[in-house]
C-alpha atoms as a PDB file:
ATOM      1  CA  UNK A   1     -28.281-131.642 116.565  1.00  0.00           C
ATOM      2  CA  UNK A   2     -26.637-134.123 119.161  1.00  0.00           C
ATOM      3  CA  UNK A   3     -25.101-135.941 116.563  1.00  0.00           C
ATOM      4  CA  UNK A   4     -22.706-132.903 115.241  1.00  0.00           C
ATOM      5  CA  UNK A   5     -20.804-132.695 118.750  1.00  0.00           C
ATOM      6  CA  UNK A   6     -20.631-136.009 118.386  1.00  0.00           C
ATOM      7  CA  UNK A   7     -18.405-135.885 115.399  1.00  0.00           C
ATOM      8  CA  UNK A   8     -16.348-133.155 116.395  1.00  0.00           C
ATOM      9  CA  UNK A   9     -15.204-134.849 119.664  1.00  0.00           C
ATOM     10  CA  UNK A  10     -14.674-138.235 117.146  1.00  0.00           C
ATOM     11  CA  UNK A  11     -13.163-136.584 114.596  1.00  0.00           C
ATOM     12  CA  UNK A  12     -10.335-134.826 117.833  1.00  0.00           C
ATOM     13  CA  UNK A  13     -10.172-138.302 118.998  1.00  0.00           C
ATOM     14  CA  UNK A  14      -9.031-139.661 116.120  1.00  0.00           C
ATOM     15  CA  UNK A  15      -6.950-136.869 115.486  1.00  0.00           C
ATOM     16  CA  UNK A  16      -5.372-136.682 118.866  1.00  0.00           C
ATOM     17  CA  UNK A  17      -4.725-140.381 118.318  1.00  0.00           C
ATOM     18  CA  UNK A  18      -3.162-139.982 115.058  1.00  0.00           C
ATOM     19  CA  UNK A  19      -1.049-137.729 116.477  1.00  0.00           C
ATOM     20  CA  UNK A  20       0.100-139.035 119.745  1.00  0.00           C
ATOM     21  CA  UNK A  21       0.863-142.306 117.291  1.00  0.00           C
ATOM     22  CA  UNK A  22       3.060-140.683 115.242  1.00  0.00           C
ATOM     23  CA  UNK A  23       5.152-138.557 118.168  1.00  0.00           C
ATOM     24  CA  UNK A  24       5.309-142.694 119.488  1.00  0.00           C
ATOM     25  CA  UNK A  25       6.764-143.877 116.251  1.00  0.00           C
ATOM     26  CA  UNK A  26       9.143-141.092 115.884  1.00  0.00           C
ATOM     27  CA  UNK A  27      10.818-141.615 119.395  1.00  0.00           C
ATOM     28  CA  UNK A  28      10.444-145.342 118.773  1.00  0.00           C
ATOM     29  CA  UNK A  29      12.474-144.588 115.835  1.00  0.00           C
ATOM     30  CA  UNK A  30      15.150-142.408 116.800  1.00  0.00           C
ATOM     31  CA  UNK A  31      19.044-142.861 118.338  1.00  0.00           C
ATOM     32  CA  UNK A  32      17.863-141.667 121.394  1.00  0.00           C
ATOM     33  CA  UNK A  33      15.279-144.691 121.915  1.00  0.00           C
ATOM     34  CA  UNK A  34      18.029-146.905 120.960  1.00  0.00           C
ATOM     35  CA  UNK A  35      20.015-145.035 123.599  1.00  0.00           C
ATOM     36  CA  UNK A  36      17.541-145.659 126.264  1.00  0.00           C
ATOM     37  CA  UNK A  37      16.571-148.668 125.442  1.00  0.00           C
ATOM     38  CA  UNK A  38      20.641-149.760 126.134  1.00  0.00           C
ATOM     39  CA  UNK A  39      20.289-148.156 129.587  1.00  0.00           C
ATOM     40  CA  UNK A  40      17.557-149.956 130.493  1.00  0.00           C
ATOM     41  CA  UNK A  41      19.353-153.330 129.384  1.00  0.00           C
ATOM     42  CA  UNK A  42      21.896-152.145 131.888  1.00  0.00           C
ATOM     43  CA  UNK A  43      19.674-151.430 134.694  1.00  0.00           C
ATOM     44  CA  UNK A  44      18.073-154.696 134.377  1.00  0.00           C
ATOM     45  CA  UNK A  45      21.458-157.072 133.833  1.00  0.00           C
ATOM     46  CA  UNK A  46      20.174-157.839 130.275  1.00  0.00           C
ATOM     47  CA  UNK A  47      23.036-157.640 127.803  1.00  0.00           C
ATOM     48  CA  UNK A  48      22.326-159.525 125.290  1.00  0.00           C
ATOM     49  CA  UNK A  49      19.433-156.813 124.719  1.00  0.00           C
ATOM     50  CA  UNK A  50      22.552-154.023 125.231  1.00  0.00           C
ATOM     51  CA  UNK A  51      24.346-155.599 122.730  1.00  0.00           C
ATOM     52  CA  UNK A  52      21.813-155.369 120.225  1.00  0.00           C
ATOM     53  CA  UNK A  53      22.625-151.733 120.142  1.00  0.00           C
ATOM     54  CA  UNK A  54      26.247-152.083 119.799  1.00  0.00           C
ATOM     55  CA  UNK A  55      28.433-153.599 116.617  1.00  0.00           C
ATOM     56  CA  UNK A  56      31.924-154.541 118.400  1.00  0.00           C
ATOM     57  CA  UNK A  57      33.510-155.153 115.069  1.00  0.00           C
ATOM     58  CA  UNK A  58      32.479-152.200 113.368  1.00  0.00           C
ATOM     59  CA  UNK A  59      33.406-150.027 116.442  1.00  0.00           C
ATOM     60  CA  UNK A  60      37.184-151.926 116.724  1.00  0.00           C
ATOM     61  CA  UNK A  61      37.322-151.314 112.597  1.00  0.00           C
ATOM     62  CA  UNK A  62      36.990-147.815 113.234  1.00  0.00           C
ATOM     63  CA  UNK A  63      39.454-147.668 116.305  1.00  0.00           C
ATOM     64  CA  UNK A  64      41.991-149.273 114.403  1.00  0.00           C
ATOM     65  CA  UNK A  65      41.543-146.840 111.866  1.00  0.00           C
ATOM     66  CA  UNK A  66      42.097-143.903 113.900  1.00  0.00           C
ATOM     67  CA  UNK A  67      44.689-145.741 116.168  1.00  0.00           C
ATOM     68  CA  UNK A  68      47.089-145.806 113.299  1.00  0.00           C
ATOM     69  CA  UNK A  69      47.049-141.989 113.255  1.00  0.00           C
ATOM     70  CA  UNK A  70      48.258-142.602 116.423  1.00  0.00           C
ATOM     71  CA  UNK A  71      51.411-143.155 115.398  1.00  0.00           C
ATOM     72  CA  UNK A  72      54.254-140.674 115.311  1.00  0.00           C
ATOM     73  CA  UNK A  73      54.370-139.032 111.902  1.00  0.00           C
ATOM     74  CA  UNK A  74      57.357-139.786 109.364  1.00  0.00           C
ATOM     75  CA  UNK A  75      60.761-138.143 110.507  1.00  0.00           C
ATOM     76  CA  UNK A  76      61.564-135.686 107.901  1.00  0.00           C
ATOM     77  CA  UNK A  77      64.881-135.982 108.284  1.00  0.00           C
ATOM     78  CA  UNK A  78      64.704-140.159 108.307  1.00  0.00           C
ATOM     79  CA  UNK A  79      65.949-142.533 105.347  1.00  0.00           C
ATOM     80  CA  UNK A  80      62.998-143.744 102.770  1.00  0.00           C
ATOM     81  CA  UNK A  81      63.529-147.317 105.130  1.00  0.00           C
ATOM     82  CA  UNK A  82      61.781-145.618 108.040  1.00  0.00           C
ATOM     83  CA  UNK A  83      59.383-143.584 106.267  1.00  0.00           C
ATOM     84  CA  UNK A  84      58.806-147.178 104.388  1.00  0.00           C
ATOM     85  CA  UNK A  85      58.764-149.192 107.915  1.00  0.00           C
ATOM     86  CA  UNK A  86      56.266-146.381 109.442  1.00  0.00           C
ATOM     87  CA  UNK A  87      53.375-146.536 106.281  1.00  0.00           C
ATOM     88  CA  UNK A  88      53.632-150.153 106.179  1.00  0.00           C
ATOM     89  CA  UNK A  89      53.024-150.020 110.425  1.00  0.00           C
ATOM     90  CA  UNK A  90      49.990-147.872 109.570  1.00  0.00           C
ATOM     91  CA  UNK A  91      48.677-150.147 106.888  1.00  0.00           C
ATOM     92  CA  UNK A  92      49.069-153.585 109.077  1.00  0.00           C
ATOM     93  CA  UNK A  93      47.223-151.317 111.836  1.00  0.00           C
ATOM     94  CA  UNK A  94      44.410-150.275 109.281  1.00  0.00           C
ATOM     95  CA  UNK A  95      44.016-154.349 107.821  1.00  0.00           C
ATOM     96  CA  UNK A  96      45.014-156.829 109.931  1.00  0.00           C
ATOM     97  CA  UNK A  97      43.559-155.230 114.041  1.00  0.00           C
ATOM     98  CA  UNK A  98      40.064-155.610 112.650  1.00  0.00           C
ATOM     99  CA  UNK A  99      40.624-159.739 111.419  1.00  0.00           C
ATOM    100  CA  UNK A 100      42.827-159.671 115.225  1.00  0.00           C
ATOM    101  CA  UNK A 101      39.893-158.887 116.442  1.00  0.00           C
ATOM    102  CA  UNK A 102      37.526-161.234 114.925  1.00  0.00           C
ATOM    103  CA  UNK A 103      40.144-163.743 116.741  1.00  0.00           C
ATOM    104  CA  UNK A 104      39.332-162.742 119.935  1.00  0.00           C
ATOM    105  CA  UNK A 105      35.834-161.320 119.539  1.00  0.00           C
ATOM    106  CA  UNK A 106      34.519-163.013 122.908  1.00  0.00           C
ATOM    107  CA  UNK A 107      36.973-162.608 124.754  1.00  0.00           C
ATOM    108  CA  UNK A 108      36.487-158.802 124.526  1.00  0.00           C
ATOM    109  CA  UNK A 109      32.968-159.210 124.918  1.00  0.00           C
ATOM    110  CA  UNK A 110      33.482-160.672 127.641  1.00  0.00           C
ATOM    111  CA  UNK A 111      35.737-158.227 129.255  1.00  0.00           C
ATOM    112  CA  UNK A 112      33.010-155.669 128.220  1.00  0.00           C
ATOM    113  CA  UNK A 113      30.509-157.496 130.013  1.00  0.00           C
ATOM    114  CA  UNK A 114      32.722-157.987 133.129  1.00  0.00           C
ATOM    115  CA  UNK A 115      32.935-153.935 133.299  1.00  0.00           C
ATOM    116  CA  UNK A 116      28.984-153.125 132.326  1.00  0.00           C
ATOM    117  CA  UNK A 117      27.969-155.394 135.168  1.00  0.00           C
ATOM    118  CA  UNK A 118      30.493-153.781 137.657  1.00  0.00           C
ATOM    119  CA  UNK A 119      28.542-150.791 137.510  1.00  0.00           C
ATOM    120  CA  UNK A 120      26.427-149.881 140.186  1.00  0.00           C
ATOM    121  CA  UNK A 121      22.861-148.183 140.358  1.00  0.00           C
ATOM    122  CA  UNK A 122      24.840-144.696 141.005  1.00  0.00           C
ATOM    123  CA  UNK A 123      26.464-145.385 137.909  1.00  0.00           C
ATOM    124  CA  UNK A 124      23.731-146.536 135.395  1.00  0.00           C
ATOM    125  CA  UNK A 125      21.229-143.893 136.828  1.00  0.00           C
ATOM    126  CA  UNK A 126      24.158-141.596 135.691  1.00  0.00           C
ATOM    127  CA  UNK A 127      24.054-142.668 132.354  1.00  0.00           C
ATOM    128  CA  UNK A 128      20.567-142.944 131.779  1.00  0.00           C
ATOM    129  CA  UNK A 129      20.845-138.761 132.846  1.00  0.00           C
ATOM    130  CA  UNK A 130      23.992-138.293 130.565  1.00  0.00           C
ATOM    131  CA  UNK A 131      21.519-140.199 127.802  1.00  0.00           C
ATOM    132  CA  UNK A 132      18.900-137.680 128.270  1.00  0.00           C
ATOM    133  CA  UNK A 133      20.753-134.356 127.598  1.00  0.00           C
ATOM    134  CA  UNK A 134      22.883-136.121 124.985  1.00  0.00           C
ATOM    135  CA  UNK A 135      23.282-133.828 121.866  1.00  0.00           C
ATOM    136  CA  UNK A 136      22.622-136.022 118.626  1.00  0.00           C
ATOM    137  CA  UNK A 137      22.675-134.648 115.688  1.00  0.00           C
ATOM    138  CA  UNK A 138      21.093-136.879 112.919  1.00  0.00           C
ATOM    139  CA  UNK A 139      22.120-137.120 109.092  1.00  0.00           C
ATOM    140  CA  UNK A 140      20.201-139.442 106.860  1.00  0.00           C
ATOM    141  CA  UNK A 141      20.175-142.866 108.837  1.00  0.00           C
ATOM    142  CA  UNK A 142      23.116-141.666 110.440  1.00  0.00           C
ATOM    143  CA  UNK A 143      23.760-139.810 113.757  1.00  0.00           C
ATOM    144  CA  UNK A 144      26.433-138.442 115.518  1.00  0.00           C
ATOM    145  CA  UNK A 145      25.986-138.264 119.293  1.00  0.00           C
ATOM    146  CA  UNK A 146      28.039-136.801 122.051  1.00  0.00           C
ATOM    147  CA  UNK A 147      27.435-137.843 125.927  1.00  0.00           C
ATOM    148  CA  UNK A 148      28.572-135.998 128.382  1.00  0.00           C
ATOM    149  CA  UNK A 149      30.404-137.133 131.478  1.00  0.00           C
ATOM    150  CA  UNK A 150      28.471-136.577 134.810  1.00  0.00           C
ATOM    151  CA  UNK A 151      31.618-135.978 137.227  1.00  0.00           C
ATOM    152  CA  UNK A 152      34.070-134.677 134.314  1.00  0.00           C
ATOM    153  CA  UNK A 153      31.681-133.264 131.819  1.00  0.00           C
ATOM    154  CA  UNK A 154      34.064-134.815 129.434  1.00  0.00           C
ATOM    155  CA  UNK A 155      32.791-135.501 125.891  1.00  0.00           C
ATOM    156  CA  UNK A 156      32.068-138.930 124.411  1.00  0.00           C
ATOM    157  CA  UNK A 157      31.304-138.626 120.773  1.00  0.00           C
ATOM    158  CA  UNK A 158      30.142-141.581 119.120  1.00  0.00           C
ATOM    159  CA  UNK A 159      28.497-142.313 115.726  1.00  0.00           C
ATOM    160  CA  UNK A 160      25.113-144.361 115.483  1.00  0.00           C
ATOM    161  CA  UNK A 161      23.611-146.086 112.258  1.00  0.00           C
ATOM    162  CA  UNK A 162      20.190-147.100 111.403  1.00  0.00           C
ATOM    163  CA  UNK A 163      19.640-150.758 110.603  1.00  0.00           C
ATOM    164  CA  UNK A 164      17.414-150.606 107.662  1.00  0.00           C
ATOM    165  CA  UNK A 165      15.592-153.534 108.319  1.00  0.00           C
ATOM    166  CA  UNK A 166      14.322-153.081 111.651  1.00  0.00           C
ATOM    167  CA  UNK A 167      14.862-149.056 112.560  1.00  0.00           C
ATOM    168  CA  UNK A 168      16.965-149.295 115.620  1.00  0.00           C
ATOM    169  CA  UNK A 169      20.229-147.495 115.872  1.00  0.00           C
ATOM    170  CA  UNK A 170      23.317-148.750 116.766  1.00  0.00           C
ATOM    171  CA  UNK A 171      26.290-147.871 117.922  1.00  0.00           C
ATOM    172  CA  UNK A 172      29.089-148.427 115.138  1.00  0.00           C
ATOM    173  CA  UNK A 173      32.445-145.861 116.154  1.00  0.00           C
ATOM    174  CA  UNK A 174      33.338-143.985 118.942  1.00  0.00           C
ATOM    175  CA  UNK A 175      35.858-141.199 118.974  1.00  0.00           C
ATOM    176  CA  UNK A 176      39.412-142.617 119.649  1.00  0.00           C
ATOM    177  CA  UNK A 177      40.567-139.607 121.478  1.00  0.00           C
ATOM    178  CA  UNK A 178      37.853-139.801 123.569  1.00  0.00           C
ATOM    179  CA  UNK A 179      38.020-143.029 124.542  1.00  0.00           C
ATOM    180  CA  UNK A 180      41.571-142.929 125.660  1.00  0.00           C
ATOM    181  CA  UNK A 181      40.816-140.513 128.281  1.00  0.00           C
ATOM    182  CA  UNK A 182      37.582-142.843 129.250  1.00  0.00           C
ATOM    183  CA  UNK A 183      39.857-145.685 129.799  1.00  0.00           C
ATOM    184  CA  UNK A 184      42.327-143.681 131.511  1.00  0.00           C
ATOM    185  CA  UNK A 185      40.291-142.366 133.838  1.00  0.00           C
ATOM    186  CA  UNK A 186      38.525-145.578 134.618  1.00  0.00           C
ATOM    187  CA  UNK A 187      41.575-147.112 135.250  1.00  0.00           C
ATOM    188  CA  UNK A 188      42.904-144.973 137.791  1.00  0.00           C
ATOM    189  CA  UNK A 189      39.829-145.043 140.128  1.00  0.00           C
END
């Protein structure tokens, strides 16, 4: 008679454990791990680990994308030279930023560094909040996430992919609008 009690509280052990396991490898899994995990990098002055989570060239492939929209439409009223002139600026935007880019890849990962380790405790605690409430909305092994500024409550919508090889997420595009008024705003404090 002992031994059917026994089993039961076994048997809820193991389930409990099978359970708690798989709620672990579903957060270890997800965009918003990834996302915390990049905090914490931050809070503890590791970025190598921070850039783990990031692909620089992927994220300047897509700016230069949407930079060339950028640019002021065709005049109607222009000759076929400027119209001509103003789709072959778009293209060299589209093709040739990216390989610029490859050119000077350290140097802006450098500058990036230079402003992650600026920030102060304030700051990073900030983000790691901003992380928390973050909407993301996942697709297939990819997500699209938006971040909300603590002062502004200004939007920062970035996309995240999931490396098939090891599940982690990382960062690949971020909204062009969105970070112009980022980098305006950061530059006038």
């Amino acid at each position: 008679m002992a031994r059917k009690p026994l089993l039961l509280v076994l048997a809820a052990v193991i389930l409990a454990g099978a359970v708690a396991g798989a709620l672990w490898w579903r957060w270890y899994t997800s965009p918003r791990y990834s996302l915390h995990q990049m905090v914490l990098a931050l809070k503890t002055g590791n970025l190598n680990k921070f850039f783990k989570y990031v692909d620089l060239k992927e994220i300047v492939a897509s700016l230069a994308a949407s930079s060339s929209k950028d640019l002021p439409p065709p005049e109607p009223g222009g000759d076929e030279w400027d119209r001509f002139g103003q789709q072959l600026g778009r293209k060299f935007a589209q093709k040739f930023l990216p390989k610029l880019f490859q050119a000077f890849d350290k140097q802006a990962r450098a500058l990036l560094e230079s402003y992650l380790r600026s920030l102060d405790n304030t700051q990073i605690l900030a983000l790691a909040a901003a992380v928390s409430t973050a909407r993301i909305e996942v697709q297939d092994d990819e997500a699209e996430v938006t971040v909300l500024a603590p002062k502004t409550k200004e939007p920062l919508r970035f996309t995240m992919r999931r490396q098939a090889d090891t599940d982690t997420w990382v960062i690949v595009a971020v909204n062009y609008a969105d970070l112009k008024k980022f980098v305006k705003r950061e530059l006038k404090d």
